[in-house]
C-alpha atoms as a PDB file:
ATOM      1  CA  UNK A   1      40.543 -85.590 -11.552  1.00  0.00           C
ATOM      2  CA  UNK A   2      42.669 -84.360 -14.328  1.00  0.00           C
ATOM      3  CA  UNK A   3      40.440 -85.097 -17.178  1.00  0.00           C
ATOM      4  CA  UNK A   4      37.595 -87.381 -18.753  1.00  0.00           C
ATOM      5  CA  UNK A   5      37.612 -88.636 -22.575  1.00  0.00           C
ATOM      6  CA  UNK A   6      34.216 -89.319 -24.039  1.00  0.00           C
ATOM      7  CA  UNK A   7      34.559 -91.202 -27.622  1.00  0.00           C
ATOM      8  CA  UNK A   8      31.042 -90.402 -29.484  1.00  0.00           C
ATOM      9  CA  UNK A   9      30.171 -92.572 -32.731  1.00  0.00           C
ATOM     10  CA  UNK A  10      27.421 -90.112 -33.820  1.00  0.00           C
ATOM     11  CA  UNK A  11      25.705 -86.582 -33.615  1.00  0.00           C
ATOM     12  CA  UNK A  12      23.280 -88.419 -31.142  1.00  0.00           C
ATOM     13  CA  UNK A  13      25.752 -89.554 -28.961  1.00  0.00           C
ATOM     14  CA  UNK A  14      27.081 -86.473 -28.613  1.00  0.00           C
ATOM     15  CA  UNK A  15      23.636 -84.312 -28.134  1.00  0.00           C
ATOM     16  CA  UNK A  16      23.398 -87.318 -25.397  1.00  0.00           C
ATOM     17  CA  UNK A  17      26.597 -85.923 -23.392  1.00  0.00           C
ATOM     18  CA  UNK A  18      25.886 -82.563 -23.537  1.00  0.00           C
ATOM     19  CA  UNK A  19      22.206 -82.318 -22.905  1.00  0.00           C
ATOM     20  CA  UNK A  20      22.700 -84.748 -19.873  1.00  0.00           C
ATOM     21  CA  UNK A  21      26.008 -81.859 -18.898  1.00  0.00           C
ATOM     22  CA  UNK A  22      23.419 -79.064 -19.244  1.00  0.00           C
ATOM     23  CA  UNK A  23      20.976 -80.773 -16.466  1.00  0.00           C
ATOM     24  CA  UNK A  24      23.869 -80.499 -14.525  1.00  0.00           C
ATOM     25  CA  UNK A  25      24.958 -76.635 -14.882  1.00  0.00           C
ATOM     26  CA  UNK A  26      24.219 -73.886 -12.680  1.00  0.00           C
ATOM     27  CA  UNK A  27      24.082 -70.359 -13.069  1.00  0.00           C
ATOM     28  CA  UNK A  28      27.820 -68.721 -13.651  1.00  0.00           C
ATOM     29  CA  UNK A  29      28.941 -71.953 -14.668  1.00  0.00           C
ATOM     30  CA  UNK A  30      31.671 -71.071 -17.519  1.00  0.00           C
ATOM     31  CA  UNK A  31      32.587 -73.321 -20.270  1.00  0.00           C
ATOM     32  CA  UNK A  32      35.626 -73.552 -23.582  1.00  0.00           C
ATOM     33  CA  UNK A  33      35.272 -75.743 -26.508  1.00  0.00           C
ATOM     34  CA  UNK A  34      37.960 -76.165 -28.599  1.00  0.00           C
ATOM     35  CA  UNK A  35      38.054 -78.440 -31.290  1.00  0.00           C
ATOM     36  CA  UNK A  36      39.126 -77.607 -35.258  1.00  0.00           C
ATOM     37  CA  UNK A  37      36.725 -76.053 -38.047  1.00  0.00           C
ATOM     38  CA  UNK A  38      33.446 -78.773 -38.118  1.00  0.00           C
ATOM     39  CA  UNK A  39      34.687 -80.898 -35.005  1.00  0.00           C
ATOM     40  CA  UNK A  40      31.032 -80.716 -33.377  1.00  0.00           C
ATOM     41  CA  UNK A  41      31.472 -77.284 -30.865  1.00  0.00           C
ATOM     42  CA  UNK A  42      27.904 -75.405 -32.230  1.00  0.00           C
ATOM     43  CA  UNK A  43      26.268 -78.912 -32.493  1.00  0.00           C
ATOM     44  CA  UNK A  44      27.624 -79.700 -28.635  1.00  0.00           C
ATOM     45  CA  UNK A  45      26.507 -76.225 -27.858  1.00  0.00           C
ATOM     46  CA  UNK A  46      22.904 -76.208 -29.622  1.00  0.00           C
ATOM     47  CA  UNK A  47      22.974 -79.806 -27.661  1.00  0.00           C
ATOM     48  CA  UNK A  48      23.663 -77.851 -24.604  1.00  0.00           C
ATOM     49  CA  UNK A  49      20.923 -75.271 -25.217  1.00  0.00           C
ATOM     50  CA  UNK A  50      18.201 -77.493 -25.841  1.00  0.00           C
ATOM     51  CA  UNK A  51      18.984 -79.672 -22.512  1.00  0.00           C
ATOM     52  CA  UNK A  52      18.490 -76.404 -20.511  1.00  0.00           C
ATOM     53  CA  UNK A  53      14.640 -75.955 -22.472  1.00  0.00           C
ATOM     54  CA  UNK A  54      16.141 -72.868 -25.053  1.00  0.00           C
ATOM     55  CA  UNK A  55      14.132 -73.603 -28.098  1.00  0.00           C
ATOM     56  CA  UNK A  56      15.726 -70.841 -30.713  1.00  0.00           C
ATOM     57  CA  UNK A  57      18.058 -71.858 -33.059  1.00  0.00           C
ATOM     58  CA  UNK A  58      21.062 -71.647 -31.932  1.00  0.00           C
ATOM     59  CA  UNK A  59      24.618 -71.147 -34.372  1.00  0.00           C
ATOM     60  CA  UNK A  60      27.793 -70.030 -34.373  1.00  0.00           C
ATOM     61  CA  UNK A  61      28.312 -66.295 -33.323  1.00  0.00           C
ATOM     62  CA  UNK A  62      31.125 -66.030 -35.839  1.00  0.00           C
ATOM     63  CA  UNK A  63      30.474 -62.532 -37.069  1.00  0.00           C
ATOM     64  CA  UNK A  64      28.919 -60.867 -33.502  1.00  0.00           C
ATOM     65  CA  UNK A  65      31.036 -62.412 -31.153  1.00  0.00           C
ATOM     66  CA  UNK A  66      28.282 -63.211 -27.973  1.00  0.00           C
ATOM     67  CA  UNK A  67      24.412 -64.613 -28.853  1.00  0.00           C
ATOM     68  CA  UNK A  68      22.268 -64.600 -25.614  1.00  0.00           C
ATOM     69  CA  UNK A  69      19.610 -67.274 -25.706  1.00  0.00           C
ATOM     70  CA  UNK A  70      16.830 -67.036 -23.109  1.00  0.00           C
ATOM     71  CA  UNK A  71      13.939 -68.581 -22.689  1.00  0.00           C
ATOM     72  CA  UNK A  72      15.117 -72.063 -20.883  1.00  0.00           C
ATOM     73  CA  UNK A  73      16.205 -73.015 -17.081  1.00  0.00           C
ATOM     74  CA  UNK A  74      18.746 -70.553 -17.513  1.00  0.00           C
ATOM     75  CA  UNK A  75      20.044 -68.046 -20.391  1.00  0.00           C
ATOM     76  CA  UNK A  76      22.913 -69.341 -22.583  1.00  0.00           C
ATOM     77  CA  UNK A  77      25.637 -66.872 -23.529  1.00  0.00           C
ATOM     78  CA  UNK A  78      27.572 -68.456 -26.677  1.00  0.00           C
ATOM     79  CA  UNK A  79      30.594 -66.380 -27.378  1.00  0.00           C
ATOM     80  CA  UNK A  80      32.609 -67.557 -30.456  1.00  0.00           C
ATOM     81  CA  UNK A  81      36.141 -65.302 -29.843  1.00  0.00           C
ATOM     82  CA  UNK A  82      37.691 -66.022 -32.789  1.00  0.00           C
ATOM     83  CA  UNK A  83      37.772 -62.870 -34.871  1.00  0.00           C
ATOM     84  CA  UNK A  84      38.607 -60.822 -31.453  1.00  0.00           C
ATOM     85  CA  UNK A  85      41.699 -58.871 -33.256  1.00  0.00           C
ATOM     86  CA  UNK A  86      42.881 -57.303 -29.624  1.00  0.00           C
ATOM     87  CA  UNK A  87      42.986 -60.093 -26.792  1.00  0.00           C
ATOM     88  CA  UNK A  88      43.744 -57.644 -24.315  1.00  0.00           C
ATOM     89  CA  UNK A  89      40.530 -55.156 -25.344  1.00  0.00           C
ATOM     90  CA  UNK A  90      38.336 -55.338 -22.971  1.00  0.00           C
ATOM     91  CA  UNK A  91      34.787 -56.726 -24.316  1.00  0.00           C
ATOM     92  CA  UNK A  92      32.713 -56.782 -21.059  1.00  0.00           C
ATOM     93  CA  UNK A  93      33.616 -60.873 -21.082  1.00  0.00           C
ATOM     94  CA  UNK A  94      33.259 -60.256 -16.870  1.00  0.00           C
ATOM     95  CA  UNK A  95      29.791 -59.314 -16.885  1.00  0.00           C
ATOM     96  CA  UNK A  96      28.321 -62.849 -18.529  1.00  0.00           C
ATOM     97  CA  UNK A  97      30.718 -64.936 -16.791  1.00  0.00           C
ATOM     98  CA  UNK A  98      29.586 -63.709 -13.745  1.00  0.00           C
ATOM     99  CA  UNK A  99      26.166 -63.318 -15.073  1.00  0.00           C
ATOM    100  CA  UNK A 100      22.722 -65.191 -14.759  1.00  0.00           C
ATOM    101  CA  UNK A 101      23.665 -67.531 -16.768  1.00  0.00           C
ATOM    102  CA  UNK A 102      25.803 -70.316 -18.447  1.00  0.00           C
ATOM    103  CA  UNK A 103      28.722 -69.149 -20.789  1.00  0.00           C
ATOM    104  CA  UNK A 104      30.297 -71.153 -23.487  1.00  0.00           C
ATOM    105  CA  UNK A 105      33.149 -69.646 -25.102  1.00  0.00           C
ATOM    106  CA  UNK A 106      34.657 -71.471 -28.230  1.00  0.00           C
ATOM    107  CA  UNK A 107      38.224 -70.576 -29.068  1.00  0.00           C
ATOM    108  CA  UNK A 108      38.606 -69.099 -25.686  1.00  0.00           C
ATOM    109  CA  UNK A 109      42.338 -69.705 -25.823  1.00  0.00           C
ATOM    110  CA  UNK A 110      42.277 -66.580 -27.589  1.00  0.00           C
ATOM    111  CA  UNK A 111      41.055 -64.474 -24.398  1.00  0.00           C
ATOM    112  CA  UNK A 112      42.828 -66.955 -21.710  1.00  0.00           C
ATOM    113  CA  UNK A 113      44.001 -64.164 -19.764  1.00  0.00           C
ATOM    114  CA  UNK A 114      40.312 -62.641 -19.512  1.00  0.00           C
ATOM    115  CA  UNK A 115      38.731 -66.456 -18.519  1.00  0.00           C
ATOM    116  CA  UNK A 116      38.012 -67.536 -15.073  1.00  0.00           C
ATOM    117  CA  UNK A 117      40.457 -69.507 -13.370  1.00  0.00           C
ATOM    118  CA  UNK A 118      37.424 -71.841 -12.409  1.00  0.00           C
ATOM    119  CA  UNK A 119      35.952 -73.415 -15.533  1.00  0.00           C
ATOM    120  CA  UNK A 120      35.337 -76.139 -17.531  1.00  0.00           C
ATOM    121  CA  UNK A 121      37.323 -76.930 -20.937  1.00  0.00           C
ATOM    122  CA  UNK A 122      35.849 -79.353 -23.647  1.00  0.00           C
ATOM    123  CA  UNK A 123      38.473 -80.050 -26.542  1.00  0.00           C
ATOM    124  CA  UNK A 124      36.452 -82.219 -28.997  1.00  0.00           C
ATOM    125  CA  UNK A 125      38.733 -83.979 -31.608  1.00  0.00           C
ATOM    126  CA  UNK A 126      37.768 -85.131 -35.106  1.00  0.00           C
ATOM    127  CA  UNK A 127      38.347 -88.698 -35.537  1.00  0.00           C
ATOM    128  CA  UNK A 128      36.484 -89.361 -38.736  1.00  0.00           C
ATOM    129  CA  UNK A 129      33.138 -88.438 -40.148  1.00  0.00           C
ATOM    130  CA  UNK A 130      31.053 -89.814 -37.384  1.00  0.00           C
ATOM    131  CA  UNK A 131      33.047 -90.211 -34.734  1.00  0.00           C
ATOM    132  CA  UNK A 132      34.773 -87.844 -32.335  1.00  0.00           C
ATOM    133  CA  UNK A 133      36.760 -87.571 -29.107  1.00  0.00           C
ATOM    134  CA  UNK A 134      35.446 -85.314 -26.186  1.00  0.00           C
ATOM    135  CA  UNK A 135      38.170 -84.205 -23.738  1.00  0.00           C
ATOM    136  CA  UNK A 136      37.305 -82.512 -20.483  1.00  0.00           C
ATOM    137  CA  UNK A 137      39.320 -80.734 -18.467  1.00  0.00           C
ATOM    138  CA  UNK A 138      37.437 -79.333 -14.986  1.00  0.00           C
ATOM    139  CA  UNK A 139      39.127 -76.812 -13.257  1.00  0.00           C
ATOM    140  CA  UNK A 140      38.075 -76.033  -9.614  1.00  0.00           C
ATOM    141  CA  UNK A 141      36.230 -78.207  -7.476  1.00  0.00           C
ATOM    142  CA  UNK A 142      33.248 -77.674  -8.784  1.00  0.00           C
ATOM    143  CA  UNK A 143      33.956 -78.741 -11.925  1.00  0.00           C
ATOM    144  CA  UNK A 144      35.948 -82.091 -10.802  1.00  0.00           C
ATOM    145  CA  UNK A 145      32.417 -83.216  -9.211  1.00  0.00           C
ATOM    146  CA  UNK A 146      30.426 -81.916 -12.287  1.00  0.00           C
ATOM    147  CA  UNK A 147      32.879 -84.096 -14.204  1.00  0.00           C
ATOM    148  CA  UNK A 148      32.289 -87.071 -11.872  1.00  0.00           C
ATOM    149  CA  UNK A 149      28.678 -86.931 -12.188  1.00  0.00           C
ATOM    150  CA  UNK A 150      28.837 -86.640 -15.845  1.00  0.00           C
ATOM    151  CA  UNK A 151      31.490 -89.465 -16.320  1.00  0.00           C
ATOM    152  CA  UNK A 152      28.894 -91.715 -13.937  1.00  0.00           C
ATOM    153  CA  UNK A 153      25.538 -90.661 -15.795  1.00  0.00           C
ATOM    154  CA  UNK A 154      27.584 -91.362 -19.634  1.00  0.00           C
ATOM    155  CA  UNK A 155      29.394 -94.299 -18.459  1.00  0.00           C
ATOM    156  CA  UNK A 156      28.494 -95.987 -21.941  1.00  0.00           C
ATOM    157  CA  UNK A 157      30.811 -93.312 -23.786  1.00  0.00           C
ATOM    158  CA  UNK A 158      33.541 -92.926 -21.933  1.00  0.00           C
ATOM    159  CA  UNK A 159      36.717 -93.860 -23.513  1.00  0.00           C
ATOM    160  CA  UNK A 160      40.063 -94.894 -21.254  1.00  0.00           C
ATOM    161  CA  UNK A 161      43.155 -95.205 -22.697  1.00  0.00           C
END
């Protein structure tokens, strides 16, 4: 499987896709969002959080890099890498992708050479106010039946070109 496209129409929609993803997730499980200034990544990832029973507030780790939510199925670890100056310093990024938990890095192609080889990338793409295109890539086996089950269970948004 090379990829699935979701096309969302609302907020809901995509809450929908990522809190049915995060019944799916296991511990180590690593995920990227990409996706430009306001295209949905802390809204898919507070989506994300509240599928696996985390009832903090999550946002955007902007200015400290890594929040750790606990306090669901398993802990979130929401890195947002984009004001990491030094790609190549080493920030202990092993340590939570091999972790307890679930990590979701957005802007990780700004630390590609520190992800896992085995992941799975999310590109979300504005398409107007309300509507937006969800682009996953898995990469490893695991991910390609992760993706599968997803693509099966939100049927109703996917989007083939």
């Amino acid at each position: 499987m090379d990829q699935i496209k979701f096309m969302t129409k609302s907020t809901e929609d995509t809450t929908t896709i990522a809190q049915s993803l995060s019944k799916m997730l296991n511990k180590n499980d690593v995920i990227t969002l990409e996706g430009d200034l306001g295209a949905g990544k802390t809204t898919f990832t507070k989506a994300l959080a509240k599928g696996l029973g985390i009832s903090r507030n999550v946002n955007s780790p902007t200015f400290t890099i890594i929040k750790e939510y606990r306090g669901g199925r398993l802990p979130l670890y929401h890195m947002d890498v984009y004001r990491v100056e030094d790609a190549d310093e080493d920030l202990g990024f092993d340590e939570y992708f091999h972790g307890n938990g679930i990590t979701v890095v957005e802007w990780a192609h700004l630390i590609e050479d520190q992800l896992p080889n085995e992941r799975l990338d999310i590109r979300i793409l504005y398409v107007d106010d309300t509507t937006r295109t969800i682009i996953m890539t898995p990469r490893g086996f695991h991910y390609e039946e992760l993706c599968k089950e997803l693509s099966d269970e939100c049927i109703s948004y996917r989007h083939d070109e």
